[in-house]
Protein backbone atom coordinates (compact mmCIF):
# COMPACT_ATOMS: atom_id res chain seq x y z
CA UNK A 1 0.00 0.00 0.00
CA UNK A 2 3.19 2.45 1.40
CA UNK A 3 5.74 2.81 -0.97
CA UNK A 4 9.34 1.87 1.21
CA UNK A 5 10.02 6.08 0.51
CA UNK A 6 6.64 6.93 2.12
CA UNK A 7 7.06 5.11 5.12
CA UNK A 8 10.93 6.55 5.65
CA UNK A 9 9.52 9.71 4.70
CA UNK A 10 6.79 9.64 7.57
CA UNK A 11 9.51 8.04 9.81
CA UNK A 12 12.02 11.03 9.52
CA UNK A 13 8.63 13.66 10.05
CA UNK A 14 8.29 11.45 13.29
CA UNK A 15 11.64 11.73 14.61
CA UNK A 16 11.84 15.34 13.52
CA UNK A 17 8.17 16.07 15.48
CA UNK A 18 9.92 13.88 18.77
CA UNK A 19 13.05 16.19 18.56
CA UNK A 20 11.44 19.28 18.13
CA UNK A 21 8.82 18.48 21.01
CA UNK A 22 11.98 17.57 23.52
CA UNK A 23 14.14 20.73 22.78
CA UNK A 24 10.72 22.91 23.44
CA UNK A 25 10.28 21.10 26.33
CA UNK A 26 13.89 21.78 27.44
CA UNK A 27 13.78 25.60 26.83
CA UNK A 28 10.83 25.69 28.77
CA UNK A 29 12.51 24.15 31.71
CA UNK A 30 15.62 26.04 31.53
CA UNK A 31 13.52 29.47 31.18
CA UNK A 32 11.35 28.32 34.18
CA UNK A 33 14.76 27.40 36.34
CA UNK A 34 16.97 30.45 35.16
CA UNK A 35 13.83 32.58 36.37
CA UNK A 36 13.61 31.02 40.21
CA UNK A 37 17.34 31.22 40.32
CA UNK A 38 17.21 35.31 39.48
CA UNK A 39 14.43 35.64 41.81
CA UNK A 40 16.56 33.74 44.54
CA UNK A 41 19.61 36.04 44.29
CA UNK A 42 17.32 39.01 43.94
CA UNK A 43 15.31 38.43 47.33
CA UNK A 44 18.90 36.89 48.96
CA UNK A 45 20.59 40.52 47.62
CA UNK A 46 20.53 43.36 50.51
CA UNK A 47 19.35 46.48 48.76
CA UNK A 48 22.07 49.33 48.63
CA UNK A 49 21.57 52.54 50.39
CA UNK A 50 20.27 55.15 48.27
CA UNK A 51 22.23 58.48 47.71
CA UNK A 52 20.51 61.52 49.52
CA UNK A 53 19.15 63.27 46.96
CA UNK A 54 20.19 67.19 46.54
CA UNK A 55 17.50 69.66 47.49
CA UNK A 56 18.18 71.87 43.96
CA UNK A 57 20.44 71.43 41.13
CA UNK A 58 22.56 74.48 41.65
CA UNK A 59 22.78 76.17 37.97
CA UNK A 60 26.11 75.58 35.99
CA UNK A 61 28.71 78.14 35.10
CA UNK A 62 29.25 79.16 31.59
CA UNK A 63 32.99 78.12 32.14
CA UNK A 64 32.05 74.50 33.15
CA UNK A 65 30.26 74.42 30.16
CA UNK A 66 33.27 75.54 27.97
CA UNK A 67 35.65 73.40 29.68
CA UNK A 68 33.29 70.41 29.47
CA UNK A 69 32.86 71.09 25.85
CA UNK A 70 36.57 71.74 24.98
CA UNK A 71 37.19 68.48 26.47
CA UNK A 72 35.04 66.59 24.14
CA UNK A 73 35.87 68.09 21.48
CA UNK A 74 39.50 67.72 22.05
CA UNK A 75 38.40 63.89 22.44
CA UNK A 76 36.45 63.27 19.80
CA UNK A 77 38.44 65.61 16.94
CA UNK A 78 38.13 68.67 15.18
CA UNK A 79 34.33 68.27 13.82
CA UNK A 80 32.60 71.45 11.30
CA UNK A 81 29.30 72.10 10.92
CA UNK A 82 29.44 72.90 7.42
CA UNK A 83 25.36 73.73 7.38
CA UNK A 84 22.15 73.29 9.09
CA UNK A 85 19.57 73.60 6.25
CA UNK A 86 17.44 70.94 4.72
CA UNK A 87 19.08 69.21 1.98
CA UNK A 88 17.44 68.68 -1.32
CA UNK A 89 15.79 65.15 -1.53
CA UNK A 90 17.15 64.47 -5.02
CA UNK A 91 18.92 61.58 -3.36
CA UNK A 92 16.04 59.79 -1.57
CA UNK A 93 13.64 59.99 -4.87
CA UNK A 94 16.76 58.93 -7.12
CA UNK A 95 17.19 55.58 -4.44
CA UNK A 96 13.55 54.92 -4.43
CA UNK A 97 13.23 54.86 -8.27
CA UNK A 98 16.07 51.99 -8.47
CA UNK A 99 14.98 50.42 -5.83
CA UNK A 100 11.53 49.49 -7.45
CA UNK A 101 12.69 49.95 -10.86
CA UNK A 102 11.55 46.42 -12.89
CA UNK A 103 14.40 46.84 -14.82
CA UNK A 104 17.98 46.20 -13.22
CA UNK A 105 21.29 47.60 -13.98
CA UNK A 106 24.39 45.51 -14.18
């Protein structure tokens, strides 16, 4: 009635079904035991004293700020702002066209 390549076939979908039923199973556990073990350290952990909180940020010098700032930028490199305008969108309309253009360029 089977052909022999029917019945391996349905064997291997068997085995494959078994596997994949085990490893969900496992994941399941392992989530389930990784979760009590996190709640165990967190109830076992002491909490840390807070910091007092101050009563008002005082305000901050305009010589912080410039020292703060010539710091970074003595980090990070000599950076221009060349402009802030809005760019022309020739770009973005130009991508979009050959992105859904039918016909494609080699």
């Amino acid at each position: 009635m089977f052909s022999l390549a029917a019945i391996k076939a349905l064997q291997i979908y068997g085995i494959a079904i078994a596997i994949s039923l085990f490893v969900a199973v496992l994941i399941k556990v392992l989530v389930n035991v990784t979760g009590r073990v996190e709640q165990g350290t967190k109830k076992a952990a002491t909490p840390a004293p807070s910091a007092p909180k101050p009563e008002s940020a005082p305000d901050i010098p305009d010589e912080v700020v410039s020292v703060i700032t010539a710091a970074i930028a003595t980090i990070t490199g000599p950076h221009r702002i060349l402009t802030i305008a809005e760019s022309s969108r020739s770009w973005t309309r130009e991508g979009r066209s050959a992105l859904h253009s039918h016909q494609p360029k080699h």
